[in-house]
C-alpha atoms as a PDB file:
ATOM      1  CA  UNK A   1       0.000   0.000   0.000  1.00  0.00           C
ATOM      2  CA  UNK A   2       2.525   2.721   1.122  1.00  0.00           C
ATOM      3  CA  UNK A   3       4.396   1.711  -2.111  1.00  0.00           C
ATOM      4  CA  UNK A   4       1.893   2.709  -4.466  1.00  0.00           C
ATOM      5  CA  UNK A   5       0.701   5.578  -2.295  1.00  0.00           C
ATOM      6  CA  UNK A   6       4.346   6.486  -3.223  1.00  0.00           C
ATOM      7  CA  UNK A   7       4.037   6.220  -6.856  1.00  0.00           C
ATOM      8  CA  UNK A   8       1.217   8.270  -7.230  1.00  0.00           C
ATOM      9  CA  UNK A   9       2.369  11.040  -5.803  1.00  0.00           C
ATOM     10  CA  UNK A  10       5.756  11.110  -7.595  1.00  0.00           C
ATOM     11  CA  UNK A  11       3.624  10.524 -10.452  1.00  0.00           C
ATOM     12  CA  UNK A  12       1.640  13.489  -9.149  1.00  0.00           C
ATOM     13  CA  UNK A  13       4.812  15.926  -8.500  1.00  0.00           C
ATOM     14  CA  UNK A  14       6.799  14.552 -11.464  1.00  0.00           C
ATOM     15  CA  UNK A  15       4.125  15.349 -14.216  1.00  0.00           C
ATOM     16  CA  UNK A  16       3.834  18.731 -13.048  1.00  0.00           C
ATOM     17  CA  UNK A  17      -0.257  18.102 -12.111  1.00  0.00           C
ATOM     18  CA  UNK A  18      -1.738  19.430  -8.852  1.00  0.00           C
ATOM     19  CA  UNK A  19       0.560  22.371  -8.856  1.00  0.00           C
ATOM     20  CA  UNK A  20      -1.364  25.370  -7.788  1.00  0.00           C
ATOM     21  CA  UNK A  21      -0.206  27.913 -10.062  1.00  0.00           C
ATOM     22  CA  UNK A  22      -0.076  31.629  -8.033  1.00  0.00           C
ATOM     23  CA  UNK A  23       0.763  34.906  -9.537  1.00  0.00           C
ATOM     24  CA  UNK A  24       0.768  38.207  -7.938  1.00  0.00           C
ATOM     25  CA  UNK A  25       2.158  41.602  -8.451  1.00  0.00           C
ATOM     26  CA  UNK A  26       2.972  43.861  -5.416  1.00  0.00           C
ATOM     27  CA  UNK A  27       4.536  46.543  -4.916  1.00  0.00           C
ATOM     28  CA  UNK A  28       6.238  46.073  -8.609  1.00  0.00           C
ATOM     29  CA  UNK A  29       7.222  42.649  -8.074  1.00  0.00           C
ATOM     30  CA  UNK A  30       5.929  39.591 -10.090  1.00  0.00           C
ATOM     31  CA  UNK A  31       5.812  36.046  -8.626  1.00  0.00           C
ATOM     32  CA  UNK A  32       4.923  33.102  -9.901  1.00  0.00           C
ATOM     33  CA  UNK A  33       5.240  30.273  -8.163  1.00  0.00           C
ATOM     34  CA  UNK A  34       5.385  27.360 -11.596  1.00  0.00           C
ATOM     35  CA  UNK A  35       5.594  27.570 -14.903  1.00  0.00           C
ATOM     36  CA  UNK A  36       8.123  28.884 -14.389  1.00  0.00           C
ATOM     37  CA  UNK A  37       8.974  30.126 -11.261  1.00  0.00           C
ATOM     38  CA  UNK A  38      10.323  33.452 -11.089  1.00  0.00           C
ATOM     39  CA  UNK A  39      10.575  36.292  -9.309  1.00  0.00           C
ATOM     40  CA  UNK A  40      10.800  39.880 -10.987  1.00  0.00           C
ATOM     41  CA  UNK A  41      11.403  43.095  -9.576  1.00  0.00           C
ATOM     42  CA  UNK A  42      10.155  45.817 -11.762  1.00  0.00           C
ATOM     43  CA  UNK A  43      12.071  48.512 -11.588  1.00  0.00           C
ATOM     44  CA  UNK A  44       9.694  51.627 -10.410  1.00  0.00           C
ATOM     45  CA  UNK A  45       9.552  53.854 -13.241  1.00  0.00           C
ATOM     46  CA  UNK A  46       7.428  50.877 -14.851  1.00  0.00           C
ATOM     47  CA  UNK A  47       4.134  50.710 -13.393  1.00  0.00           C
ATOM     48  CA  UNK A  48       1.241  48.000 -13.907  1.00  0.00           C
ATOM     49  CA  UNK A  49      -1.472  49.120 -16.018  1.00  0.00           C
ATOM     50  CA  UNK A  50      -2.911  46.105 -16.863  1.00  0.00           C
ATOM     51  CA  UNK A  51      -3.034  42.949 -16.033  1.00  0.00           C
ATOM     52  CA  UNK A  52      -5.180  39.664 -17.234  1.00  0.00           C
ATOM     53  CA  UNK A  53      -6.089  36.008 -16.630  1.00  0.00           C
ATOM     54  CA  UNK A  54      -8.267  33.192 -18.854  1.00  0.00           C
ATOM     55  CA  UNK A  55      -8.629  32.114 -21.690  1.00  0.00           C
ATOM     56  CA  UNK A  56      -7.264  33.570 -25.201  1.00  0.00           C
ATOM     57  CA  UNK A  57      -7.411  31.794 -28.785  1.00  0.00           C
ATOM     58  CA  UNK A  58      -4.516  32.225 -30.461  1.00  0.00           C
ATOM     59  CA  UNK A  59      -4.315  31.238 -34.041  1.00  0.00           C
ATOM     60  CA  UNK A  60      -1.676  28.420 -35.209  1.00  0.00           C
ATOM     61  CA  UNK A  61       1.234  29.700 -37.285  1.00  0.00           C
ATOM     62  CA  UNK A  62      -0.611  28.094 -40.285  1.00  0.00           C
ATOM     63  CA  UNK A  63      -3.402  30.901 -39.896  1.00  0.00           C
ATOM     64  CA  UNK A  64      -6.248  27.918 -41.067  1.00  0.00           C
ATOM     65  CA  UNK A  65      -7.433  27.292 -37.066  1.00  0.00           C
ATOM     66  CA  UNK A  66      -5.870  28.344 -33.537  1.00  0.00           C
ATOM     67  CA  UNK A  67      -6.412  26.833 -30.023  1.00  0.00           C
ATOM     68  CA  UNK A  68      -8.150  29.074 -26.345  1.00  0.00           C
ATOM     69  CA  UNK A  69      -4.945  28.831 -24.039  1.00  0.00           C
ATOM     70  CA  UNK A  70      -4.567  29.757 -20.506  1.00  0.00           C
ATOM     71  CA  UNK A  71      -3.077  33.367 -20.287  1.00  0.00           C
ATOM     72  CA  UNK A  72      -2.143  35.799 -17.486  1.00  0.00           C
ATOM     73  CA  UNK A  73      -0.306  38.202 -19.216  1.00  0.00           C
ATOM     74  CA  UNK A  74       1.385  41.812 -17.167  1.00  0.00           C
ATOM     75  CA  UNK A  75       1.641  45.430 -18.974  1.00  0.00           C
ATOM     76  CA  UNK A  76       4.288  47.568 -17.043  1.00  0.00           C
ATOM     77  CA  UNK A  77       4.473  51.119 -18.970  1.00  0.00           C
ATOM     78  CA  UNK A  78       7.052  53.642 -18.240  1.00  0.00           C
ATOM     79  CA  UNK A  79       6.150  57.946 -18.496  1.00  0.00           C
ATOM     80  CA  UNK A  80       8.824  60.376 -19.693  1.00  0.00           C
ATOM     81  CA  UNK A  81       9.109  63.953 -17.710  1.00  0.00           C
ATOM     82  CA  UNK A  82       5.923  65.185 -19.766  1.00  0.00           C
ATOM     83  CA  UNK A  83       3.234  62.224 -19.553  1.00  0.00           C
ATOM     84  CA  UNK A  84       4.237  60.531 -22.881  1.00  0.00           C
ATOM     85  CA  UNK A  85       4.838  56.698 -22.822  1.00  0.00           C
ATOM     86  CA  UNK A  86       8.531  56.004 -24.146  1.00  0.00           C
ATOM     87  CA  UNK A  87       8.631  52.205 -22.462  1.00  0.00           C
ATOM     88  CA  UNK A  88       7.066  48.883 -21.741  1.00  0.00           C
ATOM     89  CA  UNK A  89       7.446  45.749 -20.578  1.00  0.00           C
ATOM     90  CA  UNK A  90       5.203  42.775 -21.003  1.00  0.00           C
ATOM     91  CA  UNK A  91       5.176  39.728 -19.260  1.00  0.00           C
ATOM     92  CA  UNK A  92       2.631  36.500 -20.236  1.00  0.00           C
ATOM     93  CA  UNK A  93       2.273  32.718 -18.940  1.00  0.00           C
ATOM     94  CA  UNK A  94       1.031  30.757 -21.553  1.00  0.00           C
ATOM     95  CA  UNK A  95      -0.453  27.387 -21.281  1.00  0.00           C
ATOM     96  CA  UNK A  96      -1.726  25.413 -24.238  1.00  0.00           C
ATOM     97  CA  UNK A  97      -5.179  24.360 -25.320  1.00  0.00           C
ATOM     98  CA  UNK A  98      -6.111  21.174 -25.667  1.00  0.00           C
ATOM     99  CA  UNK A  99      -3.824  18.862 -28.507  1.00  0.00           C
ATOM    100  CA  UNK A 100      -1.273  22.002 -28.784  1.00  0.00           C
ATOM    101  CA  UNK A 101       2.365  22.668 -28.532  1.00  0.00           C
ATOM    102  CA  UNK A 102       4.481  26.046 -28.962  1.00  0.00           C
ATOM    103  CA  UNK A 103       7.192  25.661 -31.422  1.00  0.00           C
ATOM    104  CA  UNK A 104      11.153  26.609 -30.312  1.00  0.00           C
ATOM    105  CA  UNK A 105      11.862  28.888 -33.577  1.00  0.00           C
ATOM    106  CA  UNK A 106       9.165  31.824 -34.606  1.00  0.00           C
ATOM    107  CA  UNK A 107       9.009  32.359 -38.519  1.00  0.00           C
ATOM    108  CA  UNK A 108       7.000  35.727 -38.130  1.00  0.00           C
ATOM    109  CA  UNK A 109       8.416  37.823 -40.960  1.00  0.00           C
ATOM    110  CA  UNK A 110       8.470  41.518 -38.979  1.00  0.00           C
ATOM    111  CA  UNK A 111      10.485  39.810 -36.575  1.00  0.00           C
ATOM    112  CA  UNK A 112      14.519  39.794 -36.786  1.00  0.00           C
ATOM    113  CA  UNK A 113      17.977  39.358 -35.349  1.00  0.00           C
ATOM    114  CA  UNK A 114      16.791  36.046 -33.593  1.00  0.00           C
ATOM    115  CA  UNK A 115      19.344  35.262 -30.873  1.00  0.00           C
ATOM    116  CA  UNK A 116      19.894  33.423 -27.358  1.00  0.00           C
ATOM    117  CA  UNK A 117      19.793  34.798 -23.584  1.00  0.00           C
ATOM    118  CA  UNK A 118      20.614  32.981 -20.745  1.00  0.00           C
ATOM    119  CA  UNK A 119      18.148  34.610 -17.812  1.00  0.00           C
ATOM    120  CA  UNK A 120      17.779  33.209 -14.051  1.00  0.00           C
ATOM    121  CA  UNK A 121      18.912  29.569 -15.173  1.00  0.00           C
ATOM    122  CA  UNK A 122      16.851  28.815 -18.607  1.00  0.00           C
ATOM    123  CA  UNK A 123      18.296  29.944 -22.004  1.00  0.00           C
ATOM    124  CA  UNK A 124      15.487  32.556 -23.449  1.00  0.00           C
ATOM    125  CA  UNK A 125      15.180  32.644 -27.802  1.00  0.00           C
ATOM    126  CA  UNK A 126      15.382  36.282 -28.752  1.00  0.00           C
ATOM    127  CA  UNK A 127      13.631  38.379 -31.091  1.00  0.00           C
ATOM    128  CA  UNK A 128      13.282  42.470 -32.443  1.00  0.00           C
ATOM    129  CA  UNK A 129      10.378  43.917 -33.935  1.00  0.00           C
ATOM    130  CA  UNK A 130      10.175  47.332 -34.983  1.00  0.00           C
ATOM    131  CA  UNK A 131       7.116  49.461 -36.142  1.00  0.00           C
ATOM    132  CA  UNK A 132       4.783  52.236 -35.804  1.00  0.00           C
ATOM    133  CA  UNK A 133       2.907  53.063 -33.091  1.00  0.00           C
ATOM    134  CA  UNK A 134      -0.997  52.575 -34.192  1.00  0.00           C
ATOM    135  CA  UNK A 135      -3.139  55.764 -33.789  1.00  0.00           C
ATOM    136  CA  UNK A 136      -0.031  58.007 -32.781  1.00  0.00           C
ATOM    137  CA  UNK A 137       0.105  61.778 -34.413  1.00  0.00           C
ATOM    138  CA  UNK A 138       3.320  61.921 -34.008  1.00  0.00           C
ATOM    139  CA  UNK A 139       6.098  60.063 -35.674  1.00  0.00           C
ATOM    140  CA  UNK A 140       6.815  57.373 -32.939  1.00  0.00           C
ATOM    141  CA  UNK A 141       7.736  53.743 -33.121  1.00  0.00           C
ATOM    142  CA  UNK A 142       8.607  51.202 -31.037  1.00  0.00           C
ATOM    143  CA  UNK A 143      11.574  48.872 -30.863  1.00  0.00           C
ATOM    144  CA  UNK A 144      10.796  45.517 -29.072  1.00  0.00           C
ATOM    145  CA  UNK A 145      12.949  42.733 -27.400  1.00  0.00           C
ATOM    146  CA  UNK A 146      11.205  39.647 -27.358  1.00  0.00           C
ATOM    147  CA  UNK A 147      12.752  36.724 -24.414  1.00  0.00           C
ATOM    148  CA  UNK A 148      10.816  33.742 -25.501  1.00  0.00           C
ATOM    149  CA  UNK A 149      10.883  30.529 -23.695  1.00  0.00           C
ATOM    150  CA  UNK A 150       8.880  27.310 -23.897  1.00  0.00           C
ATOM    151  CA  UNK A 151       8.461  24.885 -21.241  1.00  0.00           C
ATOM    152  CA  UNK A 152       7.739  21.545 -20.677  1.00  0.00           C
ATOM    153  CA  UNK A 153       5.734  19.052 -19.975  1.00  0.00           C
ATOM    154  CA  UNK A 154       5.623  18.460 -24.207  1.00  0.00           C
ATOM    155  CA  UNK A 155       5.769  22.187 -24.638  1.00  0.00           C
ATOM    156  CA  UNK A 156       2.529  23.278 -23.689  1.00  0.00           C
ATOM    157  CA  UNK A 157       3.767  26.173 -21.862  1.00  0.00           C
ATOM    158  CA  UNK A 158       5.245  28.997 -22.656  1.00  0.00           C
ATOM    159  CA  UNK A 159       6.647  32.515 -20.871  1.00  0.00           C
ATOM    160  CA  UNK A 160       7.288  35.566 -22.473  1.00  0.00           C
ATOM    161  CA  UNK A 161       9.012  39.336 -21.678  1.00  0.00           C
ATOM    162  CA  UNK A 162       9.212  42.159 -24.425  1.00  0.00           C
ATOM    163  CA  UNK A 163      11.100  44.858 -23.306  1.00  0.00           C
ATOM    164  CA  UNK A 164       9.617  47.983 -25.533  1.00  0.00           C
ATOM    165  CA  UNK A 165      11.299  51.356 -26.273  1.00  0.00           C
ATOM    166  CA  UNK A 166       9.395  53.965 -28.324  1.00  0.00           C
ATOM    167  CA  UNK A 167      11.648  56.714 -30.052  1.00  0.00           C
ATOM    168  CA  UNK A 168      10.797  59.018 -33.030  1.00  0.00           C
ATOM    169  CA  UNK A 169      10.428  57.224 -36.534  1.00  0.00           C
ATOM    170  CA  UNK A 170      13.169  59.753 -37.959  1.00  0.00           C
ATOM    171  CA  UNK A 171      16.105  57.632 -36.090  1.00  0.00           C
ATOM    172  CA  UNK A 172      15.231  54.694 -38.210  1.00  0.00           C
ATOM    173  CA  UNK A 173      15.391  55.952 -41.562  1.00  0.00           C
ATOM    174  CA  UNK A 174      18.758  54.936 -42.669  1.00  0.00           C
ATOM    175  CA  UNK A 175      19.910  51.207 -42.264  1.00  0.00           C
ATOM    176  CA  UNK A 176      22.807  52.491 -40.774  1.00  0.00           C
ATOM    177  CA  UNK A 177      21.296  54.821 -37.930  1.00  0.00           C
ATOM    178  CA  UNK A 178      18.742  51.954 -37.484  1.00  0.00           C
ATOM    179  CA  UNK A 179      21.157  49.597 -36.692  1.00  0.00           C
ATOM    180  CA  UNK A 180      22.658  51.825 -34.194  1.00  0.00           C
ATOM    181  CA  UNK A 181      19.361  52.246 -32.588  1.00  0.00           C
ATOM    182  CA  UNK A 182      18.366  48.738 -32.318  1.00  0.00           C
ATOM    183  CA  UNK A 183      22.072  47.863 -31.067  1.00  0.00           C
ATOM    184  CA  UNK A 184      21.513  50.564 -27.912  1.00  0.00           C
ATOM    185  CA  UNK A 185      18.065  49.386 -27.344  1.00  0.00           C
ATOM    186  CA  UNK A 186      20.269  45.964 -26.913  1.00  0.00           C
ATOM    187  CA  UNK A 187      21.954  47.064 -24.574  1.00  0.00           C
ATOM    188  CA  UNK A 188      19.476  48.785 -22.379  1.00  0.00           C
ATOM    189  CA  UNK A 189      17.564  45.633 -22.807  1.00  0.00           C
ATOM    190  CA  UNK A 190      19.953  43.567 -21.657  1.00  0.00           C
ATOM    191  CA  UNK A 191      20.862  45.952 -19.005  1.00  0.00           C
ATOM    192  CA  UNK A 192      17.139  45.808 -17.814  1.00  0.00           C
ATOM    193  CA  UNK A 193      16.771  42.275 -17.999  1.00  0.00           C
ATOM    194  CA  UNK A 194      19.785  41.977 -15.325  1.00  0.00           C
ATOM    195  CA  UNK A 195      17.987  44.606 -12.896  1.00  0.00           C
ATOM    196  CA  UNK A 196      14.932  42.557 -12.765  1.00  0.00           C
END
């Protein structure tokens, strides 16, 4: 008896079931105690704006169907001197619908300059995106850092930060000067991600 009573809870704790998955925000700091479990202290120009849990379809990479996954996702913005947003960062926990897995390697097309990160013990796929900001009357953009990682069991899950800048359109008008850009937004992402 106390042998199989031993089996199924190793079964239990080994398959990752009857985890009670907790997230809270206080004070700027994230926890979450699974999937994964992390820690993050936002740094307090960032404030939470937004924050939400349940279900969310998401359509398959193949754009014919999509699955409703389990999503608590975190909007931190960040106000210049004058009111204006000029920074974000996003945070989501991502668990699969039914019969679905998250791939490793995105094939978006507005995303670029895929790379690695190693962050707090799990090695995070990188990606930029750069565009205009929708229903802005001035000439901003945005410059994202995506840290992308997906979990197991059978990669069902899936956590995600974007670290967002928005600067004025005019800086990215030459390949040259946008480089430059997106190479200092590297490095004040990076230097983010380490204050967290």
């Amino acid at each position: 008896m106390k042998n199989t009573l031993l089996v199924i809870v190793l079964s239990v704790v080994l398959a990752g079931c009857g985890v009670n998955v907790k997230r809270t925000v206080k004070d700027n700091i994230l926890v979450s105690n699974a999937s994964p479990a992390i820690r993050l202290n936002i740094p307090q120009p960032y404030e939470l704006v937004n924050s939400t849990s349940g279900k969310k379809f998401n359509e398959y990479d193949n754009g014919f169907s999509g699955s409703y996954d389990n999503e608590n996702s975190y909007l931190f913005l960040k106000k210049s001197a004058n009111g204006y947003v000029d920074g974000a960062f996003y945070v989501a926990f991502v668990e699969a619908g039914a019969q679905t897995m998250f791939i490793d390697e995105l094939k978006d097309k507005e995303l670029f300059n895929s790379g690695n990160m190693q962050f707090r013990g799990f090695n995070y796929k990188t990606y930029f995106k750069v565009g205009k900001l929708p229903r802005s009357s001035e000439n901003s953009c945005f410059i994202q850092k995506m840290h992308r990682k997906v979990l197991p069991p059978n990669k069902s899950r899936l956590f995600v930060m974007v670290y967002s800048e928005v600067i004025s359109c005019d800086k990215l008008n030459t390949e040259y000067s946008r480089s430059q850009v997106i190479s200092e937004v590297d490095a004040r992402a990076f230097e983010f991600m380490n204050s967290l």
